[in-house]
N, C-alpha and C. Protein backbone atom coordinates (compact mmCIF):
# COMPACT_ATOMS: atom_id res chain seq x y z
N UNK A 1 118.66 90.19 79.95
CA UNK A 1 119.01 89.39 78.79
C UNK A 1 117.89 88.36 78.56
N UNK A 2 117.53 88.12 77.06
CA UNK A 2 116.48 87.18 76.97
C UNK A 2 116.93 86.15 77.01
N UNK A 3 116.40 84.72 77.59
CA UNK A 3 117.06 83.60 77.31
C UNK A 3 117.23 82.75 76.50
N UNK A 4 118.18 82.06 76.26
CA UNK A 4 117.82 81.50 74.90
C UNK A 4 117.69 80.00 75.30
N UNK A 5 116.20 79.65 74.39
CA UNK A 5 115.63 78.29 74.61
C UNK A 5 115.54 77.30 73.23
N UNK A 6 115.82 75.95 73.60
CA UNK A 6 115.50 75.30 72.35
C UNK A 6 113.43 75.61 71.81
N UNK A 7 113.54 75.07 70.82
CA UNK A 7 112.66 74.94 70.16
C UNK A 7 111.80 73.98 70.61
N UNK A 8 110.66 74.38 70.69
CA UNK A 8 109.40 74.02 71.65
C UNK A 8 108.91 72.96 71.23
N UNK A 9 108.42 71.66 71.62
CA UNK A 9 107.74 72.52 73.22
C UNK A 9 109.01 71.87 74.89
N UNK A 10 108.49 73.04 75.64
CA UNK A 10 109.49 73.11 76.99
C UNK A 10 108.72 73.80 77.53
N UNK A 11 108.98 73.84 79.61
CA UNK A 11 107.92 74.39 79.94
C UNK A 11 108.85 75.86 80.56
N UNK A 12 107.87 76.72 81.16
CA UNK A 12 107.88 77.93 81.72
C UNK A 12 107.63 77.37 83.56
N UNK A 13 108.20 78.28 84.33
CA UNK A 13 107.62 78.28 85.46
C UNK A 13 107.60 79.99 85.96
N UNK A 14 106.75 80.42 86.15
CA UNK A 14 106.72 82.13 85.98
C UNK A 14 106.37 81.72 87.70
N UNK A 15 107.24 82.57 88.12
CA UNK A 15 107.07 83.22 89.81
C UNK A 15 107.51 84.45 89.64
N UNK A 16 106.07 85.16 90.34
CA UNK A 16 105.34 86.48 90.53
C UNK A 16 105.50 86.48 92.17
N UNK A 17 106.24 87.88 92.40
CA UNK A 17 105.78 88.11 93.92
C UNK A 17 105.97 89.69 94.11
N UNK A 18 106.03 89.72 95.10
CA UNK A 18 106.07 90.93 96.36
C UNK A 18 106.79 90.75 97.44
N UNK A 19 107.35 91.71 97.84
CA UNK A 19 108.44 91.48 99.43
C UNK A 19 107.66 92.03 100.19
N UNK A 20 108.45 91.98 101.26
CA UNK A 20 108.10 92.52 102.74
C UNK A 20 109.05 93.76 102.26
N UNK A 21 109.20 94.19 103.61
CA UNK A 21 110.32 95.24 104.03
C UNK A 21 111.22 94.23 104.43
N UNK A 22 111.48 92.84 105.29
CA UNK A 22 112.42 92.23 105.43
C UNK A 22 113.12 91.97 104.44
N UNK A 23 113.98 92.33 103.78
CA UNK A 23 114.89 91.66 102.67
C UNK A 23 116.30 91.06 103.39
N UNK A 24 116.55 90.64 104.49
CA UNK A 24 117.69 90.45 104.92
C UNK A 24 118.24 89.34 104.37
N UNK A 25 119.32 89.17 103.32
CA UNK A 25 119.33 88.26 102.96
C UNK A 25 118.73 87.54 102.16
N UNK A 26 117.57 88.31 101.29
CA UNK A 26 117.32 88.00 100.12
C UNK A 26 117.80 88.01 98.90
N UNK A 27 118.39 89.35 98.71
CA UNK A 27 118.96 88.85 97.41
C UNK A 27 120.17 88.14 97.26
N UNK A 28 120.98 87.54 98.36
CA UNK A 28 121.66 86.59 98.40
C UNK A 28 121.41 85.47 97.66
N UNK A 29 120.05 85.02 98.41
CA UNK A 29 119.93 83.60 98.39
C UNK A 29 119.33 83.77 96.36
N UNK A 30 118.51 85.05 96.31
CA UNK A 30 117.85 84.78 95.27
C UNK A 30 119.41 84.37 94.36
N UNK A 31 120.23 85.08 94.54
CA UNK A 31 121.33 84.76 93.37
C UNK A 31 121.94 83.32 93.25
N UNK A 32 121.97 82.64 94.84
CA UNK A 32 122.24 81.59 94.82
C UNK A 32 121.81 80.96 94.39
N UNK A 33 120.53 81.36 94.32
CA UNK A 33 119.12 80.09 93.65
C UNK A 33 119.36 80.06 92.38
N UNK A 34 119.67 81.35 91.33
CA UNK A 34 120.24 81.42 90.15
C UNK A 34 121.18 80.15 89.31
N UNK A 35 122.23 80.28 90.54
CA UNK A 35 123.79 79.94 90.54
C UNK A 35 123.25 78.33 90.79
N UNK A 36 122.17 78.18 91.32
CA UNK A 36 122.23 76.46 91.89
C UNK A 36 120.84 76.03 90.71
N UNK A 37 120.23 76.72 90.40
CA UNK A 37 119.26 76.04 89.39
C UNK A 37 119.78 75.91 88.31
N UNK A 38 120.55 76.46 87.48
CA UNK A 38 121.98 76.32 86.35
C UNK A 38 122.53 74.94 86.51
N UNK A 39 122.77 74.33 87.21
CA UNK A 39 123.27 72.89 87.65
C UNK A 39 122.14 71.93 87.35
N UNK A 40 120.75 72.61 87.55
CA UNK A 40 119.79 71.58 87.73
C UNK A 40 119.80 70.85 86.52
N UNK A 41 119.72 69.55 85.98
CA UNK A 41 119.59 68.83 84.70
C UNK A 41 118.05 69.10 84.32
N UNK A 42 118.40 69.66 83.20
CA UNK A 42 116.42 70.06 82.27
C UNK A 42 116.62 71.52 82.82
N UNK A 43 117.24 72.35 83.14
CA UNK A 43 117.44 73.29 83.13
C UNK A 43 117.86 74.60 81.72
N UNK A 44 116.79 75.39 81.11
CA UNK A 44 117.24 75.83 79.55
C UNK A 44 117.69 77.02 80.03
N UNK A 45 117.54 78.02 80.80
CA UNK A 45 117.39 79.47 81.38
C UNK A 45 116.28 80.23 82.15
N UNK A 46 116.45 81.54 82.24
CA UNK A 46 115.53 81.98 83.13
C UNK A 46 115.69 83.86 82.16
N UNK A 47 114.99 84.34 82.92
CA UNK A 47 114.60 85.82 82.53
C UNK A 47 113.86 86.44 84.38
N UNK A 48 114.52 87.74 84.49
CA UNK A 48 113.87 88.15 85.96
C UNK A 48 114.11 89.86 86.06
N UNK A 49 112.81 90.14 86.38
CA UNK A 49 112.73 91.70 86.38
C UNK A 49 112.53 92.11 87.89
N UNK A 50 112.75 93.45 88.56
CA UNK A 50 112.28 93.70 89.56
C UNK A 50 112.01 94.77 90.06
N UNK A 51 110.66 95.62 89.68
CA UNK A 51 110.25 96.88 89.96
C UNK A 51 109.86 96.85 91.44
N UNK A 52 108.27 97.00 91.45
CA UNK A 52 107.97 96.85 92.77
C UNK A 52 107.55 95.25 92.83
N UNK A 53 107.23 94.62 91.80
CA UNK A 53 106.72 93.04 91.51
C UNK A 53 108.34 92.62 91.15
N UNK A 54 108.04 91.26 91.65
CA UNK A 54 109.38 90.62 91.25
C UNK A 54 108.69 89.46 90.13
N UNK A 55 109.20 89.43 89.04
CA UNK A 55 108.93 88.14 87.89
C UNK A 55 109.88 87.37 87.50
N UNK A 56 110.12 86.55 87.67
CA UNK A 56 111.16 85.23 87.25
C UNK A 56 110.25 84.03 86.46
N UNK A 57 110.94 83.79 85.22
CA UNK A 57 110.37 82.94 84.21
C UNK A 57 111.93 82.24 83.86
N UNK A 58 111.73 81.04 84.92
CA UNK A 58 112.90 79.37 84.65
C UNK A 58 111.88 78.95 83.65
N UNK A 59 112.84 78.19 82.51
CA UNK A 59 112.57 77.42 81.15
C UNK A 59 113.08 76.07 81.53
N UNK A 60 112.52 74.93 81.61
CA UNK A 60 112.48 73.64 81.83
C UNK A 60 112.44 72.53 80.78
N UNK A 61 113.45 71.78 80.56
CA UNK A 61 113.21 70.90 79.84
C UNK A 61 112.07 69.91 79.97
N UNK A 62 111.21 69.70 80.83
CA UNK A 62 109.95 68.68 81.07
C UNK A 62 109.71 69.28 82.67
N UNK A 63 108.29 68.18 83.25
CA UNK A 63 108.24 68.83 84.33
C UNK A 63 108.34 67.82 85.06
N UNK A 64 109.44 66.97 85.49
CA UNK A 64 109.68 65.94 86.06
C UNK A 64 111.35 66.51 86.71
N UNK A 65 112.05 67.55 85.29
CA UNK A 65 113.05 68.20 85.92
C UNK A 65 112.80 69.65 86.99
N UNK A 66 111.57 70.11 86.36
CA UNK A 66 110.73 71.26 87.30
C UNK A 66 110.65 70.53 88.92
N UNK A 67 109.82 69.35 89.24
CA UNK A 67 109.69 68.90 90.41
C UNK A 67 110.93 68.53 91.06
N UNK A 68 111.82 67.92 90.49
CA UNK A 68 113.08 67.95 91.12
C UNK A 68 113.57 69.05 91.73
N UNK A 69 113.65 70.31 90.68
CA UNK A 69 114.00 71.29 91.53
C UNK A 69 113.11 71.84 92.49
N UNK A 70 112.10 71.44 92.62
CA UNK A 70 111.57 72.07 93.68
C UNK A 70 111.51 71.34 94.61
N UNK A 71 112.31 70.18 94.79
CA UNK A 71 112.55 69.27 95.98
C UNK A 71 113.91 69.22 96.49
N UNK A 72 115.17 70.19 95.76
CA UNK A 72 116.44 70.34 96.13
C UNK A 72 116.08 71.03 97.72
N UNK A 73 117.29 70.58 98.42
CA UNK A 73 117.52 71.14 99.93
C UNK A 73 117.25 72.30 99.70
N UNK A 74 118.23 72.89 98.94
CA UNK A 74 118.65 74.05 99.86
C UNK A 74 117.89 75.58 98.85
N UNK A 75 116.58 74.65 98.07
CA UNK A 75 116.15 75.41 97.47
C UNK A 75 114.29 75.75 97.85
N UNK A 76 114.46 74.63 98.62
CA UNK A 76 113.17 74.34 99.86
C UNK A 76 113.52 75.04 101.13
N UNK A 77 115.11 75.65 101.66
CA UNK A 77 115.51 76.35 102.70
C UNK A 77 114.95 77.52 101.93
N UNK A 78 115.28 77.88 100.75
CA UNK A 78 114.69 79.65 100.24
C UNK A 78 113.56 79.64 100.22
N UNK A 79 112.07 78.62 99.67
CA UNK A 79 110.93 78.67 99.95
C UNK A 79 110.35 78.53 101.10
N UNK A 80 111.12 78.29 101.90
CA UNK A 80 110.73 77.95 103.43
C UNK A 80 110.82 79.70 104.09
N UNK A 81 112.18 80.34 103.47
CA UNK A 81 112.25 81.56 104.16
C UNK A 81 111.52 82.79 103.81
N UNK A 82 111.19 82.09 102.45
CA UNK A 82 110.35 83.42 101.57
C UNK A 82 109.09 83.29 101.89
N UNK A 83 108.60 82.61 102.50
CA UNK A 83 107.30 82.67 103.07
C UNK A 83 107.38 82.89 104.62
N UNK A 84 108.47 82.78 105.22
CA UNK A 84 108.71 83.17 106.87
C UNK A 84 108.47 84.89 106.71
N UNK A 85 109.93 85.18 105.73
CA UNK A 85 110.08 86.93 106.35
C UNK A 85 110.22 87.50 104.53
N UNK A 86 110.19 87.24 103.52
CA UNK A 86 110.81 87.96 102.40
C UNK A 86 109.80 88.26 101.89
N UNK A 87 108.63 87.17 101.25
CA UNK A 87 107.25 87.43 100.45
C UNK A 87 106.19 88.17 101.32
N UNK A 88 105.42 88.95 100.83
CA UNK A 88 104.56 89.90 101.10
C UNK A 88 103.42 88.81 100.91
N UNK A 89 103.68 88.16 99.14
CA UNK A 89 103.12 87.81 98.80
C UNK A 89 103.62 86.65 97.02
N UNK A 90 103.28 85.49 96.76
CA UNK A 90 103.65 84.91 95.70
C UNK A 90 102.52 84.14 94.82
N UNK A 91 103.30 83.94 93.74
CA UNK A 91 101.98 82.93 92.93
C UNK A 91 103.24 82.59 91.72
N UNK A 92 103.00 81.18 91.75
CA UNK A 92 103.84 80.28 91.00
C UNK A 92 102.55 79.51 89.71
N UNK A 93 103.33 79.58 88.17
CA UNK A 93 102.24 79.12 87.23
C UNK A 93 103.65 78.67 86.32
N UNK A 94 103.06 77.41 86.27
CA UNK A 94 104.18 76.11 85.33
C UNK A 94 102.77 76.46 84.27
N UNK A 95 104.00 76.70 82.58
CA UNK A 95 103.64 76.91 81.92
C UNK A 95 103.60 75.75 80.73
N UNK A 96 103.23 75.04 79.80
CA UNK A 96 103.98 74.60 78.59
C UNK A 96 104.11 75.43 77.41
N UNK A 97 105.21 75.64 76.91
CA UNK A 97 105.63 76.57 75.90
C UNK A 97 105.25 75.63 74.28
N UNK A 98 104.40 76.04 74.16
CA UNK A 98 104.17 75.39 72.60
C UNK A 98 104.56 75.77 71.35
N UNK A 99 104.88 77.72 71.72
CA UNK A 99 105.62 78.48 70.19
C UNK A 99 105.96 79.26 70.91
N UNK A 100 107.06 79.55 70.18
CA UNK A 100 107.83 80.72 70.73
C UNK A 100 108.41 81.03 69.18
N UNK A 101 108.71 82.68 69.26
CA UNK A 101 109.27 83.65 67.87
C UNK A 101 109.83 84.69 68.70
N UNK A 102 110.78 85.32 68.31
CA UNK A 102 110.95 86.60 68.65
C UNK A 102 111.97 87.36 67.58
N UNK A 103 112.40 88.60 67.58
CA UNK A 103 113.61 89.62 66.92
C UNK A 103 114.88 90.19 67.57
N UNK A 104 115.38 90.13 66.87
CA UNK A 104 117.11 90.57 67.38
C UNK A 104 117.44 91.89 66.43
N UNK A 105 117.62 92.96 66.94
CA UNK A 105 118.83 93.16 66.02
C UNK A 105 120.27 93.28 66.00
């Protein structure tokens, strides 16, 4: 589902990765992380695909609500683990969204 965002500008935070073979308990937490960034205030939505690359694009109201979330507990316990046993490999890019258009039908 695409997300739906106010009208710009707002930022992007696109995380790109790769797993291991360990997934124990990854896609747990990833859902939790879902379920607990939804709460975060400056929070607009997200969009996330997962072939062999995993892409997640959170929409942020500013990036003062971005740093917050990346200083929640128990969301520093999932970056803490995804670099122990889950990521192969990652790369995180905070975006600012200046236009956005798209189509429906």
């Amino acid at each position: 589902m695409i997300a739906s965002t106010p009208n710009p500008p707002y930022y992007a935070v696109i995380f790109t990765n790769y797993l291991t073979e360990n997934q124990d308990g990854y896609h747990e937490m990833a859902e939790h992380m879902v379920e607990l960034a939804k709460e975060q205030s400056g929070y607009l939505g997200h969009e996330s695909v997962r072939d062999q690359m995993g892409i997640t694009i959170s929409y942020w109201k500013d990036l003062e609500s971005i740093k917050k979330w990346k200083e929640v507990a128990e969301h520093q316990l999932a970056q803490k683990l995804g670099k122990e046993k889950w990521y192969q490999s990652f790369k995180t890019r905070i975006c600012l969204v200046e236009k956005d258009y798209g189509f429906e039908r």
